[in-house]
Protein backbone atom coordinates (compact mmCIF):
# COMPACT_ATOMS: atom_id res chain seq x y z
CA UNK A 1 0.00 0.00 0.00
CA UNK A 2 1.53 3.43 -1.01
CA UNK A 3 0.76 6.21 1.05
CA UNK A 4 0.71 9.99 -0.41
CA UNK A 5 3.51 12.45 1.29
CA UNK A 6 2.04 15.32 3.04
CA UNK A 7 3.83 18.76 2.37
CA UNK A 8 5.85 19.73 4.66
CA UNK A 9 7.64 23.44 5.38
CA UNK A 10 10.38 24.45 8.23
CA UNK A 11 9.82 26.15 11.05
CA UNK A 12 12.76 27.91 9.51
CA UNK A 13 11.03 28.61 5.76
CA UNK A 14 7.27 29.32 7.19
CA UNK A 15 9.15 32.43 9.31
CA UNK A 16 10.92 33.69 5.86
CA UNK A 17 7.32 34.08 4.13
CA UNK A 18 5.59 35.52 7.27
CA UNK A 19 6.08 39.23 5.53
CA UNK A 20 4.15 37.89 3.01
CA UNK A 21 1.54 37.11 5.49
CA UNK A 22 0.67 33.35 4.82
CA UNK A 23 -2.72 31.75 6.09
CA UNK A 24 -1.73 29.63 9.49
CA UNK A 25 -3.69 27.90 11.25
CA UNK A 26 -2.69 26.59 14.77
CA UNK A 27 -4.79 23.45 15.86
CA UNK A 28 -3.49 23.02 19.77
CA UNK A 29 -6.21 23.81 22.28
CA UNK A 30 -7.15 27.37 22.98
CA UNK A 31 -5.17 27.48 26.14
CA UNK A 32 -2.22 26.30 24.28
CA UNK A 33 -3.04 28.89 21.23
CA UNK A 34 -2.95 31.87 24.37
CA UNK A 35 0.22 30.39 25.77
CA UNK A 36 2.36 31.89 22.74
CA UNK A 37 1.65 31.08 19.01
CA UNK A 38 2.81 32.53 15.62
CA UNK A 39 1.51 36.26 14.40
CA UNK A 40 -1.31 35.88 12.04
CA UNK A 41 -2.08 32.06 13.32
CA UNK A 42 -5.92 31.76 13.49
CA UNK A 43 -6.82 28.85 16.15
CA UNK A 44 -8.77 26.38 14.77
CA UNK A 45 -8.30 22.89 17.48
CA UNK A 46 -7.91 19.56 16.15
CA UNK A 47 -11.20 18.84 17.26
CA UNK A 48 -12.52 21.31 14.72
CA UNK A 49 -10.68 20.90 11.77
CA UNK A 50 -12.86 18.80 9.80
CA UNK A 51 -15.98 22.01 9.20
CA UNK A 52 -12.90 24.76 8.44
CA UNK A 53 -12.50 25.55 4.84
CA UNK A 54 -9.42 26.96 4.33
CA UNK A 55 -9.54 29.73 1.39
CA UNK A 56 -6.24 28.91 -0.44
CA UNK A 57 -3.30 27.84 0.81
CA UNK A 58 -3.01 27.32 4.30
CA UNK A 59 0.03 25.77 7.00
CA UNK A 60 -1.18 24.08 9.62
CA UNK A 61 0.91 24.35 12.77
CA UNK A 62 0.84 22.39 16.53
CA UNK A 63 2.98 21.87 19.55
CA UNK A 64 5.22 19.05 18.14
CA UNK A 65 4.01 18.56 14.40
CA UNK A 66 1.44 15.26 15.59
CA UNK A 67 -1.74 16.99 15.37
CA UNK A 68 -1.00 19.19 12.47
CA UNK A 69 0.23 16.31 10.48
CA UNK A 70 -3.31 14.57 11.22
CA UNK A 71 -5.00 17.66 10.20
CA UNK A 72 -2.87 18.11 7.18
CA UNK A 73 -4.16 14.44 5.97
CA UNK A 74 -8.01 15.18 7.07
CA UNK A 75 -7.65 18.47 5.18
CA UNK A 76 -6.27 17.30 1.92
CA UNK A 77 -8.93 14.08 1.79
CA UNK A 78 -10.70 17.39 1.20
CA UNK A 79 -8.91 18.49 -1.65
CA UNK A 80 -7.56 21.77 0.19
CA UNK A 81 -4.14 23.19 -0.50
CA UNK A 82 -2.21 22.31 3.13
CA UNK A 83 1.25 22.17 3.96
CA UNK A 84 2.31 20.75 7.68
CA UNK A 85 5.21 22.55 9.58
CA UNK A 86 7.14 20.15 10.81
CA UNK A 87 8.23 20.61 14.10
CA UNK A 88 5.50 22.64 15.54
CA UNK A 89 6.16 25.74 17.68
CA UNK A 90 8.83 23.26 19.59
CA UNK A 91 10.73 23.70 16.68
CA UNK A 92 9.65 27.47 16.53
CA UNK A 93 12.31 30.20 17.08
CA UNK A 94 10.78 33.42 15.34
CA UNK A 95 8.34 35.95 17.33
CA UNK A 96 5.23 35.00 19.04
CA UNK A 97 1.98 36.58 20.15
CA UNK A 98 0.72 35.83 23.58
CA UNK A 99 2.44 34.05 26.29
CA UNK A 100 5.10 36.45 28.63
CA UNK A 101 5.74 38.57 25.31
């Protein structure tokens, strides 16, 4: 059985196209999302994922890259444009919005 490969980004290449102000969405919890996330990110949990329709391209971000990569599979069965960032904002060393900032 042959499996499709899910797009993928960086951590490192999402935060050189965030002046270009790419769709993210960020599908930890809400308290998570508060906790510190990416600028721009739009929460949208896990749980939720399935009724979002994305409008274009869109990278799907989580703590450790787990959840985003199962919501980066649900949301291409779609036939959405989705790449997952590998990594998730563990991997994350650019600027974030909420948390102690």
């Amino acid at each position: 059985m042959f499996f499709k490969k899910i797009p993928t980004i960086s951590t490192t290449e999402l935060e050189k196209k965030l002046a270009d102000k790419p769709q993210i969405i960020d599908v930890r919890e809400p308290h998570e999302f508060k906790n510190g996330h990416i600028p721009g990110a739009k929460n949208i949990p896990l749980s939720k994922v399935a009724n979002y329709t994305p409008k274009g391209q869109v990278y799907v971000v989580c703590q450790s890259g787990m959840r985003s990569k199962r919501a980066t599979k649900m949301l291409l069965k779609q036939g959405h444009d989705v790449i997952n960032v590998r990594g998730g904002m563990m991997a994350w060393t650019g600027a974030t919005k909420g948390g102690n900032n």
